[in-house]
N, C-alpha and C. Protein backbone atom coordinates (compact mmCIF):
# COMPACT_ATOMS: atom_id res chain seq x y z
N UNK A 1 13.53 -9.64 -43.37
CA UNK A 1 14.69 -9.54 -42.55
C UNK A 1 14.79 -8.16 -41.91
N UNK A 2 13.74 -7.24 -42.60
CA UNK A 2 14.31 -5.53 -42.01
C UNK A 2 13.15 -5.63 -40.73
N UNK A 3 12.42 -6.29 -40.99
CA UNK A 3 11.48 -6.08 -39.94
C UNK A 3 11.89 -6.97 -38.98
N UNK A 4 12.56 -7.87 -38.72
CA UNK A 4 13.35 -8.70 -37.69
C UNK A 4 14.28 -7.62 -36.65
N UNK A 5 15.03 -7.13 -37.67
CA UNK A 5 16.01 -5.86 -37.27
C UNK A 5 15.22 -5.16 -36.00
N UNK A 6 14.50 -4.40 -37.04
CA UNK A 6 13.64 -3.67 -36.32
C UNK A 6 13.16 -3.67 -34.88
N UNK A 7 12.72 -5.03 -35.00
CA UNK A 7 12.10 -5.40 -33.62
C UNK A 7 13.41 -6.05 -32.68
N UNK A 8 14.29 -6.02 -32.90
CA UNK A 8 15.33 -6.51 -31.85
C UNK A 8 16.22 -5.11 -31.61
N UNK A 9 16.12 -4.20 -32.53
CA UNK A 9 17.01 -2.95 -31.95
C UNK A 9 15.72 -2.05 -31.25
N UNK A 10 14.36 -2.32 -31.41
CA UNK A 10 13.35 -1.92 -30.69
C UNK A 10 13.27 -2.62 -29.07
N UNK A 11 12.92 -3.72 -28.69
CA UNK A 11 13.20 -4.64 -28.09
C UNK A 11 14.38 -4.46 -27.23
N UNK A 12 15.64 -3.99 -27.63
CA UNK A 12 16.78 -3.28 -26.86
C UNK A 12 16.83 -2.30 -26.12
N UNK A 13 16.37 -1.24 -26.87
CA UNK A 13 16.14 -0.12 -26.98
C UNK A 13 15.10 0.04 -25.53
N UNK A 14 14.07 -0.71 -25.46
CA UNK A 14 13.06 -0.58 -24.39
C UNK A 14 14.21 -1.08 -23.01
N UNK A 15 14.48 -2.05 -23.38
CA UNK A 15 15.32 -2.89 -22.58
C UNK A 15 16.37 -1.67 -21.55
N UNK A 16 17.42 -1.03 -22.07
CA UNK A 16 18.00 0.08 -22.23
C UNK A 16 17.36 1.14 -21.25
N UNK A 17 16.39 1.34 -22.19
CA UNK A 17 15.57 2.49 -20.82
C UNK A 17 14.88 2.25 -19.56
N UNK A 18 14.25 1.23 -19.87
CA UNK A 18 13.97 0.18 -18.78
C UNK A 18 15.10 0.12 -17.47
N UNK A 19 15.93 -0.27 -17.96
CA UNK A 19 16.92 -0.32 -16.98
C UNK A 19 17.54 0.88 -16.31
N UNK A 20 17.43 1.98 -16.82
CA UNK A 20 18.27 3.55 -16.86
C UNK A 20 17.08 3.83 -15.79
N UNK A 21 15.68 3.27 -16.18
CA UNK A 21 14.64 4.22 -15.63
C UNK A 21 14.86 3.11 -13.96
N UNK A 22 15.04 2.14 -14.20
CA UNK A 22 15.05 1.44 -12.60
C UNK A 22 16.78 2.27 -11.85
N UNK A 23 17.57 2.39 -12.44
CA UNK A 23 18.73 2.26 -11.50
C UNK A 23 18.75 4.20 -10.98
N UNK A 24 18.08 5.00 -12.35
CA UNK A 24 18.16 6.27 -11.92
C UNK A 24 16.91 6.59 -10.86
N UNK A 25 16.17 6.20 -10.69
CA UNK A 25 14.96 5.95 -9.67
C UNK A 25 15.42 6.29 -8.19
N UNK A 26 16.32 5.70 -7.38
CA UNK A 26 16.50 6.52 -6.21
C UNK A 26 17.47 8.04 -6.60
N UNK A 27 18.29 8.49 -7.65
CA UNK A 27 18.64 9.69 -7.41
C UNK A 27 17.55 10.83 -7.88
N UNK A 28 16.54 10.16 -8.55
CA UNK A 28 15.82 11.41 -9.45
C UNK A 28 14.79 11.36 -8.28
N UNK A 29 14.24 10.58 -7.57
CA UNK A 29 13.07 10.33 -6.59
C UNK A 29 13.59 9.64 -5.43
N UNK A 30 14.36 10.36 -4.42
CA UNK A 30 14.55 9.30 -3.21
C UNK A 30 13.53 9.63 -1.99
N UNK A 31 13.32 8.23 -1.48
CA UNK A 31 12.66 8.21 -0.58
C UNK A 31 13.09 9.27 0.89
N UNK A 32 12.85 10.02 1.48
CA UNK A 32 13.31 10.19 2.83
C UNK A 32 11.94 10.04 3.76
N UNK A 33 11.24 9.68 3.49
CA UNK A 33 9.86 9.74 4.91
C UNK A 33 10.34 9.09 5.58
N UNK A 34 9.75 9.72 7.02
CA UNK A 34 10.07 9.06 8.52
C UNK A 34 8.92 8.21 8.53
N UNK A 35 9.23 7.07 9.34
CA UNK A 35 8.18 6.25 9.91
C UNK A 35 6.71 6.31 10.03
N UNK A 36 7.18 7.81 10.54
CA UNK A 36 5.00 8.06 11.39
C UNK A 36 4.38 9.28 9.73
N UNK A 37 5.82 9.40 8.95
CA UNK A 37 5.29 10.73 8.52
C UNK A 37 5.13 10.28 6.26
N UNK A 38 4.57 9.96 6.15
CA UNK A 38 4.67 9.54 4.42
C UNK A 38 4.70 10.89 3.50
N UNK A 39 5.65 11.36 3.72
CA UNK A 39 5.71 12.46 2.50
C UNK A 39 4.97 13.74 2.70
N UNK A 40 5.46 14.12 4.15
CA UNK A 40 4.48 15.40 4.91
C UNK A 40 2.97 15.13 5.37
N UNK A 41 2.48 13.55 5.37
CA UNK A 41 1.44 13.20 5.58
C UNK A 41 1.65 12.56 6.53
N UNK A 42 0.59 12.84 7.76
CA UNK A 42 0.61 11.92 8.79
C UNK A 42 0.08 10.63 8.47
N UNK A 43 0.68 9.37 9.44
CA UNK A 43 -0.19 7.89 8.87
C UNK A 43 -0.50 7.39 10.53
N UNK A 44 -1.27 6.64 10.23
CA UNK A 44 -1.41 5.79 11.45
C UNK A 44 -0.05 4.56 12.11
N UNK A 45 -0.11 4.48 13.36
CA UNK A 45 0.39 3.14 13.35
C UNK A 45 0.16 2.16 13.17
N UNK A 46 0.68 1.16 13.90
CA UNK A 46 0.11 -0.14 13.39
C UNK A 46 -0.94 -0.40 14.40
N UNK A 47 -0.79 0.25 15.43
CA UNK A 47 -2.13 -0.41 16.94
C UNK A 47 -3.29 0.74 16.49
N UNK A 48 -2.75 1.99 16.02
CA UNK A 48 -3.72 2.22 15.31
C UNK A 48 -4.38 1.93 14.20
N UNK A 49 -4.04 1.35 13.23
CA UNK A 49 -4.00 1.01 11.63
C UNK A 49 -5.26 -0.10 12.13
N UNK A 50 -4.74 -0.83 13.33
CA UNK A 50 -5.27 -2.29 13.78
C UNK A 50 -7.08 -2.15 14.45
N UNK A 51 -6.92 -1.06 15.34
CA UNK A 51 -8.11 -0.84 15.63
C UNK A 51 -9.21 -0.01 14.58
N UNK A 52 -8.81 0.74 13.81
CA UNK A 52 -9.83 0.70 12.62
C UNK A 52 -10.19 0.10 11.67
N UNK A 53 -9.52 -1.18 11.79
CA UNK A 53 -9.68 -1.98 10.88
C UNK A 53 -11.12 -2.62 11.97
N UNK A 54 -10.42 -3.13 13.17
CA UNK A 54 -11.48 -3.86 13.71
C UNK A 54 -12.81 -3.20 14.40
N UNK A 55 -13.19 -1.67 14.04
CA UNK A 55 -14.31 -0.86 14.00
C UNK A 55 -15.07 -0.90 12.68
N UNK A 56 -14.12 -1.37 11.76
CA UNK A 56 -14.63 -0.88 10.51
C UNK A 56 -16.09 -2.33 10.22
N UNK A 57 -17.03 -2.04 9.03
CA UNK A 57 -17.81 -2.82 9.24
C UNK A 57 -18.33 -3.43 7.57
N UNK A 58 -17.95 -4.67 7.29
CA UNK A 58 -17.95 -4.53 5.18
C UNK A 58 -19.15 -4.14 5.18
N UNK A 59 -19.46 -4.00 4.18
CA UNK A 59 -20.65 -3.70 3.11
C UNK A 59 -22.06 -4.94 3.65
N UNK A 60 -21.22 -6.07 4.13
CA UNK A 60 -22.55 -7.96 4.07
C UNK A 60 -22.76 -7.47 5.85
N UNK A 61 -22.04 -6.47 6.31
CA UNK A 61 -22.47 -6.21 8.05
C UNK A 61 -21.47 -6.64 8.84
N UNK A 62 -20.68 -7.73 8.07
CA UNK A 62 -19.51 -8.27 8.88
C UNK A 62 -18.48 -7.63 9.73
N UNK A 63 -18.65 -8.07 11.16
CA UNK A 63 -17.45 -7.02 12.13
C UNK A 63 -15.97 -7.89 11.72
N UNK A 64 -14.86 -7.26 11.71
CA UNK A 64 -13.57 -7.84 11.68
C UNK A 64 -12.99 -7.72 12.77
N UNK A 65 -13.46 -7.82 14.08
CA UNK A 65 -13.21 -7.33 15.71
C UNK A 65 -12.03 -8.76 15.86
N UNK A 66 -11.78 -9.87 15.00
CA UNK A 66 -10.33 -10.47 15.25
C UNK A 66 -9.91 -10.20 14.28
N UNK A 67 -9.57 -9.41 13.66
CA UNK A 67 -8.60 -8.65 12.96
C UNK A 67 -6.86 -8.84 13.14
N UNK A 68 -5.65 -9.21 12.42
CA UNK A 68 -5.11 -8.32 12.87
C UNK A 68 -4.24 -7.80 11.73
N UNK A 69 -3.19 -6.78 11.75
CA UNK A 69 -2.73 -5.97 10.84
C UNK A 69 -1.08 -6.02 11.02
N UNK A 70 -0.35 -6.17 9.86
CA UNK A 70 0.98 -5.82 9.58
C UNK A 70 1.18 -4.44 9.15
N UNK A 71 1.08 -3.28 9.52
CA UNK A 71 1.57 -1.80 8.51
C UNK A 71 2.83 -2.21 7.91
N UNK A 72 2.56 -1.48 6.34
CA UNK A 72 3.98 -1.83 5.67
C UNK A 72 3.60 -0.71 5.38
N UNK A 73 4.40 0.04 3.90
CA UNK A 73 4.45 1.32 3.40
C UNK A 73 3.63 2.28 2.90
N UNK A 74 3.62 3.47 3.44
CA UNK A 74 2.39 4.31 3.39
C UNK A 74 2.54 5.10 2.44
N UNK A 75 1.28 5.76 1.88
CA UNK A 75 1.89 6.65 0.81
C UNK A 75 0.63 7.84 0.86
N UNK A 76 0.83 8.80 0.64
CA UNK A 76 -0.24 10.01 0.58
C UNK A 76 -1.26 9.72 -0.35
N UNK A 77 -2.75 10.27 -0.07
CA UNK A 77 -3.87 10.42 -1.04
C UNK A 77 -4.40 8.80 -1.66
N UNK A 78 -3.98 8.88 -3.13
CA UNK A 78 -4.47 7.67 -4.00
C UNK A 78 -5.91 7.50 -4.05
N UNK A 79 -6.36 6.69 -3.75
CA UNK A 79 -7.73 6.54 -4.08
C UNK A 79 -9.12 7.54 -2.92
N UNK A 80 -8.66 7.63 -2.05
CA UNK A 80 -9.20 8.10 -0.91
C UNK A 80 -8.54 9.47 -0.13
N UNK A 81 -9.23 9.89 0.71
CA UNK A 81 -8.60 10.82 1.86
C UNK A 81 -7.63 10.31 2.81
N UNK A 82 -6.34 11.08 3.09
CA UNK A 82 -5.87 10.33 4.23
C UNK A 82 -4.05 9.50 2.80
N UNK A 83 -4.04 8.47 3.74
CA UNK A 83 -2.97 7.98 3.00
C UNK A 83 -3.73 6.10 3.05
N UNK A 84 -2.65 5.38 1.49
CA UNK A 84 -2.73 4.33 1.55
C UNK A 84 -1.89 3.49 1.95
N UNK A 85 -2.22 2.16 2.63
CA UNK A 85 -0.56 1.54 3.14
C UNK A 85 -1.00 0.02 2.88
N UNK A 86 0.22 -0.36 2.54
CA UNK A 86 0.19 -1.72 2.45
C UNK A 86 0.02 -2.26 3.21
N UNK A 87 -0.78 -3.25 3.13
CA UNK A 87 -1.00 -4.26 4.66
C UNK A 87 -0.96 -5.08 4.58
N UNK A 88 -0.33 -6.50 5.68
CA UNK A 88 -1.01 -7.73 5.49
C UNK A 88 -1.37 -7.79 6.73
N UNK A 89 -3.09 -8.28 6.56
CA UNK A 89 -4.18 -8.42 7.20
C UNK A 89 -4.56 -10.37 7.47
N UNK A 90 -4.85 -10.41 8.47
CA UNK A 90 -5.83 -11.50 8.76
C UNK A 90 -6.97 -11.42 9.13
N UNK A 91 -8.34 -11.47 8.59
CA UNK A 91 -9.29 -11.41 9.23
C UNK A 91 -9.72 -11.87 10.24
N UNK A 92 -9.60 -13.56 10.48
CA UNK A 92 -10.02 -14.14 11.67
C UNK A 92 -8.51 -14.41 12.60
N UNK A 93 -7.63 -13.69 13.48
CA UNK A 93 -6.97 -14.57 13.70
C UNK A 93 -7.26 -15.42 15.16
N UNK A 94 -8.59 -15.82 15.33
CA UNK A 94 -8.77 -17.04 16.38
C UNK A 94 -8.81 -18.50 15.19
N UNK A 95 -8.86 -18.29 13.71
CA UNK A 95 -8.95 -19.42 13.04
C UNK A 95 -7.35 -19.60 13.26
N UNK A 96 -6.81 -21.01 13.44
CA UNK A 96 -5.05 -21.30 13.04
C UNK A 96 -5.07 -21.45 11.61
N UNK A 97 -5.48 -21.52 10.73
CA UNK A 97 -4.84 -21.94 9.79
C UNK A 97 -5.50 -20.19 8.26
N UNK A 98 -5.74 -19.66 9.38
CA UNK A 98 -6.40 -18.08 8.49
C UNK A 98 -5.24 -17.55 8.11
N UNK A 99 -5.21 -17.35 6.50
CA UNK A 99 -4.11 -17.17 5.77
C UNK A 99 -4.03 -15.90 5.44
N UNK A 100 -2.99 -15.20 6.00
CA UNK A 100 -2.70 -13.65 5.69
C UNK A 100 -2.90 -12.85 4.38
N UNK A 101 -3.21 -12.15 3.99
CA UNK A 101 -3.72 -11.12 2.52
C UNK A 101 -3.28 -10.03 2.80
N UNK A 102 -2.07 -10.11 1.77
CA UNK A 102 -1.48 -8.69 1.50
C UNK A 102 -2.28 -7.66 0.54
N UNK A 103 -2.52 -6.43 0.65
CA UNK A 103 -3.55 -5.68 0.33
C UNK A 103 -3.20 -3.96 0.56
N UNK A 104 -3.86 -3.60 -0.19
CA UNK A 104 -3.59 -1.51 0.25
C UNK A 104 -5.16 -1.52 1.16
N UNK A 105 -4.70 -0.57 1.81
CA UNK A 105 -6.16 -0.29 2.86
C UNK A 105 -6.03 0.98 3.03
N UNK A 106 -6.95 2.25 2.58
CA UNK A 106 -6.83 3.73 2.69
C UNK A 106 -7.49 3.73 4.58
N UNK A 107 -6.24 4.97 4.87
CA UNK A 107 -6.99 5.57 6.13
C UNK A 107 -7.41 6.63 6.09
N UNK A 108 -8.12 7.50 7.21
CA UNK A 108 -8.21 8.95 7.19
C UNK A 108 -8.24 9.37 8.89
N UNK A 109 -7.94 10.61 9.24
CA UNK A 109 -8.33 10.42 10.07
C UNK A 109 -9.33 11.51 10.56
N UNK A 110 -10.23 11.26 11.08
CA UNK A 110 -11.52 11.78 11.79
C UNK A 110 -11.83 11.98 12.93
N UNK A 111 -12.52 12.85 13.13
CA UNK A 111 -12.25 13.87 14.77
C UNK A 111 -10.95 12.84 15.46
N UNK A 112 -9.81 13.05 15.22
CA UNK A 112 -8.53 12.81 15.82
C UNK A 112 -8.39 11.01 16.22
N UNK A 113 -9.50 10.51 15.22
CA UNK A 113 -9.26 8.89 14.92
C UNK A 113 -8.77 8.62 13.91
N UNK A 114 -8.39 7.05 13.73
CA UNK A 114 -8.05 7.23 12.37
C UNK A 114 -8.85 5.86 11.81
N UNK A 115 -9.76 6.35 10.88
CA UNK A 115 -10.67 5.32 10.32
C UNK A 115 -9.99 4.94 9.08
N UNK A 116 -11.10 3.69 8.40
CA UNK A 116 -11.01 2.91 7.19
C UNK A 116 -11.16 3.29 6.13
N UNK A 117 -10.65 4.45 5.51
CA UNK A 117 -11.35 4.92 4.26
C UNK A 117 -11.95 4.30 3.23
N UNK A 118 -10.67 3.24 2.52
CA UNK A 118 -11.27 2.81 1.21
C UNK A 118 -10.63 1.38 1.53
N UNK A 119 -11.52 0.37 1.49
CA UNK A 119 -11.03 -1.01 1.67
C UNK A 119 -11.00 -1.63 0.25
């Protein structure tokens, strides 16, 4: 019975902070980045985001030249140079029925482009 205890005032207890740690989250860390700017980091747009995607070339040789790109939220560094941003991507969109993939896609940018860093 003590070990029942245990695990339900444990179990709470997570519960408790859990929650403290979600609701105190925008005063201890609030967001303010502008649009073009993620946290003193420049990002691409989306017509830009869009055309390096469709320069970029996989690993099997494949061009993604019908590409196209949603930019969602960017964030500095992470895995690569540059910043990462959420995307949802279509690879083919001349297929109708090519189903969108939400995904992180690193950029960078290079002599004043902005390429594919880390797919």
């Amino acid at each position: 019975m003590k070990g029942s205890a245990i695990g339900i005032v444990g179990a709470a207890c997570l519960l408790v902070g859990f929650g403290a740690g979600f609701a105190l989250r925008p005063v201890i860390s609030p967001v303010t980045a502008s649009p073009a700017v993620a946290a003193g980091v420049a990002q691409p747009t989306e017509e830009e985001a869009t055309a390096a995607v469709r320069r970029h070339r996989l690993f099997t040789g494949t061009s993604l030249s019908n590409a196209t790109l949603k930019l969602g939220d960017c964030s500095p560094g992470g895995v690569g140079p540059g910043v990462t941003c959420m995307t949802q991507l279509v690879m083919d969109s001349t297929k109708p029925n090519a189903a969108p993939q939400n995904r992180p896609i690193g950029f960078a940018r290079v002599n004043g482009q902005w390429e594919v860093a880390v797919w």
